[in-house]
Structure formats: C-alpha cells, structure tokens
N, C-alpha and C. Protein backbone atom coordinates (compact mmCIF):
# COMPACT_ATOMS: atom_id res chain seq x y z
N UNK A 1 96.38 2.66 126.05
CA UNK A 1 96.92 1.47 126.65
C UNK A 1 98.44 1.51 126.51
N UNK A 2 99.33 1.32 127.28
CA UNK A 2 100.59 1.28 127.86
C UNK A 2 101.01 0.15 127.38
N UNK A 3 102.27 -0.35 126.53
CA UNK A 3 102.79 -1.37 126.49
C UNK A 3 104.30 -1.80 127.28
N UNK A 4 103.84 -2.55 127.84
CA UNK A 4 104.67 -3.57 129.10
C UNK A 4 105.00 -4.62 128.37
N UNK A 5 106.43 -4.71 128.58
CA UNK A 5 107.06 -6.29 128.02
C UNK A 5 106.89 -6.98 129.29
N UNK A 6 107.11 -8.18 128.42
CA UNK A 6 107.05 -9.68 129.17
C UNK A 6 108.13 -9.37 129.98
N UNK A 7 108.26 -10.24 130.83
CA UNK A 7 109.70 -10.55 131.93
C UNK A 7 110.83 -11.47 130.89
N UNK A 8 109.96 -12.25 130.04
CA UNK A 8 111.29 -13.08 129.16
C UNK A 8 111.89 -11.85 128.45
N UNK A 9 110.74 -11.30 127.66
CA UNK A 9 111.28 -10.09 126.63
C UNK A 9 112.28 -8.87 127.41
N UNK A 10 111.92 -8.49 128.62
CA UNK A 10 112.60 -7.78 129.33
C UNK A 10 113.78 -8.23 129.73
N UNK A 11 113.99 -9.50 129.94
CA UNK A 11 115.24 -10.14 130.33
C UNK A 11 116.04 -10.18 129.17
N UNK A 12 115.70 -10.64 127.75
CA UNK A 12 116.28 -10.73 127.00
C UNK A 12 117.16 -9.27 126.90
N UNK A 13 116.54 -8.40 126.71
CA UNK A 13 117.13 -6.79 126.38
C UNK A 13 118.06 -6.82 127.12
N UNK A 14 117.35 -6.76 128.84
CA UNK A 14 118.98 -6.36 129.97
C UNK A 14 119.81 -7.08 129.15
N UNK A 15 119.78 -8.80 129.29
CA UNK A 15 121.29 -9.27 129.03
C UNK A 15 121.89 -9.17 127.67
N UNK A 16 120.95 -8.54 126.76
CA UNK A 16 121.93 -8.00 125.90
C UNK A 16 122.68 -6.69 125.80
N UNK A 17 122.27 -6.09 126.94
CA UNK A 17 123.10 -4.98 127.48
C UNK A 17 124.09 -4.70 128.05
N UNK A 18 124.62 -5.85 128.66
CA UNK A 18 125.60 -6.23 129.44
C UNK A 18 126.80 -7.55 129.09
N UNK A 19 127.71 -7.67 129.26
CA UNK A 19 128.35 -8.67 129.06
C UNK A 19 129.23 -9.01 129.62
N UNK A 20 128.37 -10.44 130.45
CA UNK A 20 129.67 -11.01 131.56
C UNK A 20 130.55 -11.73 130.89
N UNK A 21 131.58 -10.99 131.86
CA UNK A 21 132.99 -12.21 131.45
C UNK A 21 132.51 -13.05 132.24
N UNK A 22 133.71 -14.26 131.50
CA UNK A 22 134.10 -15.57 132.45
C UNK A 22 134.67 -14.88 133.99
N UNK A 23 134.56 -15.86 134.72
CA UNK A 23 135.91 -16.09 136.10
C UNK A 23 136.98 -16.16 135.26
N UNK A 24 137.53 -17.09 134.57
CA UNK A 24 138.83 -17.13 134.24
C UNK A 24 139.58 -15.85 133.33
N UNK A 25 138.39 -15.06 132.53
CA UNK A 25 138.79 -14.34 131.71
C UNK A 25 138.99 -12.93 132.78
N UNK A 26 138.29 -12.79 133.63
CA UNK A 26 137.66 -11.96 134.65
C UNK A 26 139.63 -11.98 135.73
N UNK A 27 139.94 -12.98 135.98
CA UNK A 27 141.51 -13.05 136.69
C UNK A 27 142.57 -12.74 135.60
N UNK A 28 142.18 -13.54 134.65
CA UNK A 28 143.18 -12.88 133.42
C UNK A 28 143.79 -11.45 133.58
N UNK A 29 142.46 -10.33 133.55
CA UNK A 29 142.59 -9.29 132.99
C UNK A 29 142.86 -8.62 134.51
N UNK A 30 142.76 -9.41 135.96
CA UNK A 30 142.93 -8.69 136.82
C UNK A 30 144.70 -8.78 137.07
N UNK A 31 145.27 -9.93 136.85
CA UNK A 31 146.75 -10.58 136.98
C UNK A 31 147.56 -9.27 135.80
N UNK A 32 146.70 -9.27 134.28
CA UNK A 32 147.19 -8.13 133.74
C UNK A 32 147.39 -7.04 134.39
N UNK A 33 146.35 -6.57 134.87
CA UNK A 33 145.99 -4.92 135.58
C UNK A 33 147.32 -4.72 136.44
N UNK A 34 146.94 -5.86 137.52
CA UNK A 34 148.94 -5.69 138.51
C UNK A 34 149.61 -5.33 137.86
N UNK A 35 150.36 -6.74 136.85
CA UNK A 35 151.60 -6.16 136.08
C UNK A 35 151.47 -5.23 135.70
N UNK A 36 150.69 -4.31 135.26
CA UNK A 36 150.62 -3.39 134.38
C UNK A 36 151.43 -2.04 135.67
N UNK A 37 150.38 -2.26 136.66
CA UNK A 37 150.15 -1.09 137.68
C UNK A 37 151.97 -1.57 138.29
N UNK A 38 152.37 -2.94 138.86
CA UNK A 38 153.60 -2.66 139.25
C UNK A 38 154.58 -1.91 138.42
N UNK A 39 154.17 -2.49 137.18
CA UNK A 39 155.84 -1.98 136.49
C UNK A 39 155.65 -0.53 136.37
N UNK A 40 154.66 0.26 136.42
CA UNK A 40 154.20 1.74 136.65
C UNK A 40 154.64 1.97 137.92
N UNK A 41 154.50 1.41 138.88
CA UNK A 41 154.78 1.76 139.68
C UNK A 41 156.25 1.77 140.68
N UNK A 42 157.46 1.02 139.99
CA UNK A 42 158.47 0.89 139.91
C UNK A 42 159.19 1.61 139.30
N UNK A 43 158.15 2.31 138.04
CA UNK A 43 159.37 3.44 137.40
C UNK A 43 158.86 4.88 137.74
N UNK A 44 157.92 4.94 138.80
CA UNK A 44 157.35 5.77 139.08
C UNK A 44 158.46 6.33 140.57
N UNK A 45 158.52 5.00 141.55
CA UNK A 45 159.79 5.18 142.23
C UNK A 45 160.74 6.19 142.58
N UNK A 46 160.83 7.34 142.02
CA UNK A 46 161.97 8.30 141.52
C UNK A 46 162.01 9.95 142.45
N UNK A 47 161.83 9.22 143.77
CA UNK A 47 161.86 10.90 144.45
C UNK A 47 163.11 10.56 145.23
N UNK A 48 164.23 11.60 144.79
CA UNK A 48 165.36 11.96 145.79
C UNK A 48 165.19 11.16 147.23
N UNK A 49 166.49 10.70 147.67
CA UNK A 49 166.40 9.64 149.22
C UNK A 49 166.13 10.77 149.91
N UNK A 50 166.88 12.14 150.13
CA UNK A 50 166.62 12.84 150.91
C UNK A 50 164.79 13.15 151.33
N UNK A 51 164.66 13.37 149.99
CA UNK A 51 163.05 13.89 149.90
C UNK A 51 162.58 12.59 150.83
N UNK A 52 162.37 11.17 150.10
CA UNK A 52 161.79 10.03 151.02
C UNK A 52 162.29 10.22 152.24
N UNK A 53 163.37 10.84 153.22
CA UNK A 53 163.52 10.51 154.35
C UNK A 53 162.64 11.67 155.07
N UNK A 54 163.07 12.63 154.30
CA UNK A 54 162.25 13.93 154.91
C UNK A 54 160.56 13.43 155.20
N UNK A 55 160.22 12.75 154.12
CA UNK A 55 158.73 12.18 154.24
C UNK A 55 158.38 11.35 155.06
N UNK A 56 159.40 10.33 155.10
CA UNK A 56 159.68 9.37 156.27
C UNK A 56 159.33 9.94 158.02
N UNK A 57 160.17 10.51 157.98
CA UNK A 57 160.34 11.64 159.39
C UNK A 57 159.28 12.81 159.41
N UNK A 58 158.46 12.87 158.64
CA UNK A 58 157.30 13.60 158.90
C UNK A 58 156.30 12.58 159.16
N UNK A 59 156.26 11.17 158.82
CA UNK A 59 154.80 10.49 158.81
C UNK A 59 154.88 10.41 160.38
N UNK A 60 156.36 10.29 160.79
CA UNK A 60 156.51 9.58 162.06
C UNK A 60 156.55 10.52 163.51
N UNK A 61 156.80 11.54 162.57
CA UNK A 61 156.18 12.85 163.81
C UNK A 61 154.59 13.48 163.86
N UNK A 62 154.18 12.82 162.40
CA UNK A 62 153.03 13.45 162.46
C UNK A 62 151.93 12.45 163.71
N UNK A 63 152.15 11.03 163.67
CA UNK A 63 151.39 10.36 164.54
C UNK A 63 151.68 10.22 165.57
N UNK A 64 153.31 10.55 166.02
CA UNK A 64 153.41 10.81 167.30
C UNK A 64 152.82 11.75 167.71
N UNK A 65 152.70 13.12 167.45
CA UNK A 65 151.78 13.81 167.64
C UNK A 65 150.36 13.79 167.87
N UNK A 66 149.99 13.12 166.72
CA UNK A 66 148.25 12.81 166.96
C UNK A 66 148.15 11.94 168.44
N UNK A 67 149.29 11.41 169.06
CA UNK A 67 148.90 10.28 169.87
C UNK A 67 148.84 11.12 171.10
N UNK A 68 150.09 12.15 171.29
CA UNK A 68 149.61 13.39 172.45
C UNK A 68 148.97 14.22 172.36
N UNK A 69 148.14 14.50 171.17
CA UNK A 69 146.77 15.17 171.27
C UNK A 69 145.59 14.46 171.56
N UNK A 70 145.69 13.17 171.45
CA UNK A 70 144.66 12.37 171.83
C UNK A 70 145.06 12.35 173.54
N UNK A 71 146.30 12.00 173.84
CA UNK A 71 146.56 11.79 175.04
C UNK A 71 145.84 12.70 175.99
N UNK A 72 146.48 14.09 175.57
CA UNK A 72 145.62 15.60 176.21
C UNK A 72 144.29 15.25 176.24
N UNK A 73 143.69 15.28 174.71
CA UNK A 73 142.01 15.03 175.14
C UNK A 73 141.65 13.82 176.30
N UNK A 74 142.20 13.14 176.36
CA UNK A 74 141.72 11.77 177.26
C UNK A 74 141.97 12.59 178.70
N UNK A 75 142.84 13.00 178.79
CA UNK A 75 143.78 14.22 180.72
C UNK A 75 142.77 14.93 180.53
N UNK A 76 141.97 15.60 179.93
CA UNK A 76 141.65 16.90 180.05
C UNK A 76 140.26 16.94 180.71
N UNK A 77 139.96 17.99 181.60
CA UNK A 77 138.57 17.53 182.20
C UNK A 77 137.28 18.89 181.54
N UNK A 78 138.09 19.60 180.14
CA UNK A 78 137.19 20.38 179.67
C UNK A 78 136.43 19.74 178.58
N UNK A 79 136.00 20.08 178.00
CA UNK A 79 135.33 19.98 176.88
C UNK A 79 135.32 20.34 175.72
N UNK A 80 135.82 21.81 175.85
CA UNK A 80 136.38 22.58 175.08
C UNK A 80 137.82 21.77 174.13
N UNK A 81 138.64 21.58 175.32
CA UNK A 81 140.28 21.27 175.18
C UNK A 81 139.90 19.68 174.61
N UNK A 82 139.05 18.79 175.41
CA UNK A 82 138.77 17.91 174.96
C UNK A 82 138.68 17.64 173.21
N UNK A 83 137.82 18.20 172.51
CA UNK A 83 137.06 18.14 171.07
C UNK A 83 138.00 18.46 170.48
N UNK A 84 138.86 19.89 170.69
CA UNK A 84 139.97 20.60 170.28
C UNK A 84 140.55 19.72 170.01
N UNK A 85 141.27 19.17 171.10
CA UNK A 85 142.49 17.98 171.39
C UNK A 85 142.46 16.94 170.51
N UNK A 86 141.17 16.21 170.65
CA UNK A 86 140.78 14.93 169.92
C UNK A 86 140.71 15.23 168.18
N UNK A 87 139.83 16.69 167.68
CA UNK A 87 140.29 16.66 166.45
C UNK A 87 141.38 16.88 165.99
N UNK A 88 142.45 17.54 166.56
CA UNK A 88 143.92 17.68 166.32
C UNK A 88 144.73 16.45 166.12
N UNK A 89 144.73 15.49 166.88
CA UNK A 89 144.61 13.96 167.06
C UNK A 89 144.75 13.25 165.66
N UNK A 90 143.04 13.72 165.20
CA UNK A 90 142.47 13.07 164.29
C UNK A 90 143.26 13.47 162.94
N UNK A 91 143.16 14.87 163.15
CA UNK A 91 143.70 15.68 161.59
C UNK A 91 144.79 15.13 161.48
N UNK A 92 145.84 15.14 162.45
CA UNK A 92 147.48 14.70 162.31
C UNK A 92 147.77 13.27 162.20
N UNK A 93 146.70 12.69 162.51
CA UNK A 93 146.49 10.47 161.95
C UNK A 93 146.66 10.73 160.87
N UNK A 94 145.77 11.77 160.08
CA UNK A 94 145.38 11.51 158.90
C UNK A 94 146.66 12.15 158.03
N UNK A 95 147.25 13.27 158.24
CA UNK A 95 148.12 13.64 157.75
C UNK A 95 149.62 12.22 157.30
N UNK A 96 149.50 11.85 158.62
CA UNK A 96 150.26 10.66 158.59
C UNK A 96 150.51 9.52 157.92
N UNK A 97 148.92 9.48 157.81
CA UNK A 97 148.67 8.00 156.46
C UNK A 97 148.60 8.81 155.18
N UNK A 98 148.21 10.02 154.94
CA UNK A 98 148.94 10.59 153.94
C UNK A 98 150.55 10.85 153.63
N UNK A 99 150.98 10.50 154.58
CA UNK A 99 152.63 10.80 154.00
C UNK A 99 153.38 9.45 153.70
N UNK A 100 152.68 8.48 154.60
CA UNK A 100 153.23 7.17 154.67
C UNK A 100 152.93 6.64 153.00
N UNK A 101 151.01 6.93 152.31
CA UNK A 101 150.87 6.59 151.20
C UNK A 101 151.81 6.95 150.19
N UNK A 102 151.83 8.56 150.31
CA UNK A 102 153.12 8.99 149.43
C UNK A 102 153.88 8.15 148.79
N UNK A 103 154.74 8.09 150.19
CA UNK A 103 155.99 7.20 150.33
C UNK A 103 156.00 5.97 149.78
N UNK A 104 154.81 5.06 149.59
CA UNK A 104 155.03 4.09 149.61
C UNK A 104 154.71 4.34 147.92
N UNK A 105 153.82 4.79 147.44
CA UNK A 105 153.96 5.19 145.67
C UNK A 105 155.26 5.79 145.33
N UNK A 106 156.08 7.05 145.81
CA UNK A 106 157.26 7.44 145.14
C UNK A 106 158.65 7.49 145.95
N UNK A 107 158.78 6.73 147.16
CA UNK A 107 159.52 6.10 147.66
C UNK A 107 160.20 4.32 147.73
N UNK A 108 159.06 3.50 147.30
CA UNK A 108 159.28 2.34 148.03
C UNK A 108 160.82 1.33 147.34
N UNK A 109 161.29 1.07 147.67
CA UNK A 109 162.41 0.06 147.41
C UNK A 109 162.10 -0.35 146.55
C-alpha cells in the first residue's frame, strides 16, 4: 500500500517550501534592483565618443540597408532573390538593434 498525503498535509509542505514576499516588500527590492542597475550602468558609460559615433553610424546604415533588401524582395518577381532578399533584410534589422543596444549600455549620456 502506497502512502498519499492529504491535500491539507500536502499543502502544508509546498508552502513551506516557498516564501512569498509582501507587494510592498516585493517593490522595495525591485526600486533597489534599478538603483543598483542605474548607478552600474552610468559608470559603465565609458566607450570613447569616437567609438559611440562609429556605432551610431553603423546602427543607422545597418537598417537602412535592411529596408532596401526588403525593398528588393517586395520588386522582385523571383523567389529565389525574393527569400535571399527578405533574409538579408532580416539579418541586417537585427544587426541594427544590436548596435543601437550596445550603444545605449556603453554609450548613453
């Protein structure tokens, strides 16, 4: 014979396994976490202007780009050039919001 706890007895265990915070204690520690993460992230700040502009001027060529590879795929009446086109598009969006994130961790004002 198999022993099965009760649902009270079972409940009891989980919640002594776990321990909720309050709401209030729960914002506390989230209002901490910011401060914590801004002021990290203010002295983190520290890449050469040149470097940030260079980064700057890549996010902004990189999505101009993606936008005339999308453009091509949309003109194009292959299929081939199409998929080509459109993931090229895609890859160079993405490159973009990668440079912009960068920037905004070891560039921002």
């Amino acid at each position: 014979m198999k022993f099965l706890p009760t649902l009270p007895a079972a409940a009891a265990v989980l919640a002594s396994c776990f321990s909720i915070q309050s709401t209030a204690q729960s914002a506390v520690n989230s209002a901490l976490s910011y401060d914590e993460v801004s002021e990290s992230k203010t002295a983190e700040a520290v890449w050469p202007q040149d470097s940030c502009d260079k980064l700057q001027e890549a996010a902004g060529s990189y999505i101009y780009l993606s936008g005339q590879a999308v453009k091509k795929a949309h003109e194009s009446t292959d299929p081939a050039v199409k998929e080509k086109s459109f993931g090229a598009g895609v890859a160079l969006s993405q490159l973009s919001a990668n440079a912009a994130s960068v920037y905004e961790v070891f560039c921002s004002d």
